[in-house]
Protein backbone atom coordinates (compact mmCIF):
# COMPACT_ATOMS: atom_id res chain seq x y z
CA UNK A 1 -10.21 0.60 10.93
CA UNK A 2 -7.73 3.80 9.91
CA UNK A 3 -5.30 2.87 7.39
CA UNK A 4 -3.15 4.78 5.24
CA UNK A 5 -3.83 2.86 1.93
CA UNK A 6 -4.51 5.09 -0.94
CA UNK A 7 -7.65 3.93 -2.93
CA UNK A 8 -8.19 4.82 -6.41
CA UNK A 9 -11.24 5.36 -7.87
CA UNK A 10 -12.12 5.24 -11.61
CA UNK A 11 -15.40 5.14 -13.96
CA UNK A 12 -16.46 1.62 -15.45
CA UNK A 13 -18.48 2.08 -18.73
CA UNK A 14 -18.86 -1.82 -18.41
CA UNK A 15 -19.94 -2.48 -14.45
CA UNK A 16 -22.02 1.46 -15.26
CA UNK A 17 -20.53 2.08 -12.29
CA UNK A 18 -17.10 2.94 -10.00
CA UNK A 19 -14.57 0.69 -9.49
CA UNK A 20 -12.05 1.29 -6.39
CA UNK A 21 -8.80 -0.76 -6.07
CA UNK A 22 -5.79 -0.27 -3.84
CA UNK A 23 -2.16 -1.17 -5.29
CA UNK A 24 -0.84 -2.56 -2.16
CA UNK A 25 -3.43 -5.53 -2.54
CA UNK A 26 -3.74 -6.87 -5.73
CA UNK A 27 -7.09 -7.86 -6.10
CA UNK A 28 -9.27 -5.96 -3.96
CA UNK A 29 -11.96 -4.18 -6.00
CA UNK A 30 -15.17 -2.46 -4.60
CA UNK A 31 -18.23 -1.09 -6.60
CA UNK A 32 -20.39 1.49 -6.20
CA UNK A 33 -23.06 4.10 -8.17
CA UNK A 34 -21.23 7.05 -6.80
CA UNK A 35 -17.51 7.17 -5.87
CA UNK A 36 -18.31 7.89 -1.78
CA UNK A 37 -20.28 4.36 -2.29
CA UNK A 38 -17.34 2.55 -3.95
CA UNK A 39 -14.81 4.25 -1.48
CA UNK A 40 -17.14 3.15 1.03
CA UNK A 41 -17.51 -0.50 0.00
CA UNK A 42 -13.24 -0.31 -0.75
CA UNK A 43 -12.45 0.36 2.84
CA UNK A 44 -14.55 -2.53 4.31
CA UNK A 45 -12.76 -5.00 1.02
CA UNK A 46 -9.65 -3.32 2.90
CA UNK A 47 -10.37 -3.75 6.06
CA UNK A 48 -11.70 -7.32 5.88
CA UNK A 49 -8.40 -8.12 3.60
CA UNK A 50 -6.08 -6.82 6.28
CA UNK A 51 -7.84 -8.71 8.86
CA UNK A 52 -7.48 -11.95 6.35
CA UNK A 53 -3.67 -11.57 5.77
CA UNK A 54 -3.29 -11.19 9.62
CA UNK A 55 -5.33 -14.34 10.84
CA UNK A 56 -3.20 -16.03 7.93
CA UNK A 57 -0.18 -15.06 9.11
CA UNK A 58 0.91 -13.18 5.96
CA UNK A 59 3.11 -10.20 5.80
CA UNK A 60 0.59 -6.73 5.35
CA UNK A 61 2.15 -4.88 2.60
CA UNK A 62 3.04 -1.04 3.58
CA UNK A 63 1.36 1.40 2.30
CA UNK A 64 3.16 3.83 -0.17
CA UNK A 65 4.21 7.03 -0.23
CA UNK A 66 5.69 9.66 -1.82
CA UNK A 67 8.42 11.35 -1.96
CA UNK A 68 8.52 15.07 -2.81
CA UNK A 69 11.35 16.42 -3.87
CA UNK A 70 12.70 19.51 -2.15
């Protein structure tokens, strides 16, 4: 599934590993040994979450943006 989330992707001295999250959804977190592996394992967490919320009937947050000034 495309979505528009942004995932962020940071080094964890303590998992010796990376760590992905996404703001929108508080609690998703994927791991991986290389950041295309935890980006990888982040949007199936997403995916699978989005597909939770909707079955659930809860409202998908929007994904943010932002705004350059001009």
């Amino acid at each position: 599934m495309q979505t528009k989330y942004a995932i962020h992707i940071f080094w964890s001295d303590e998992d010796d590993g990376f760590v992905a999250t996404c703001d929108e959804f508080p609690g998703l977190s994927a791991f991986g040994e290389s950041r295309e592996k935890a980006l990888e394992e982040a949007q199936i967490a997403l995916d699978a979450m989005i597909e939770t919320y909707r079955a659930s009937g809860i409202d998908i947050p929007e994904p943010r943006s932002i705004l350059l000034a001009a």
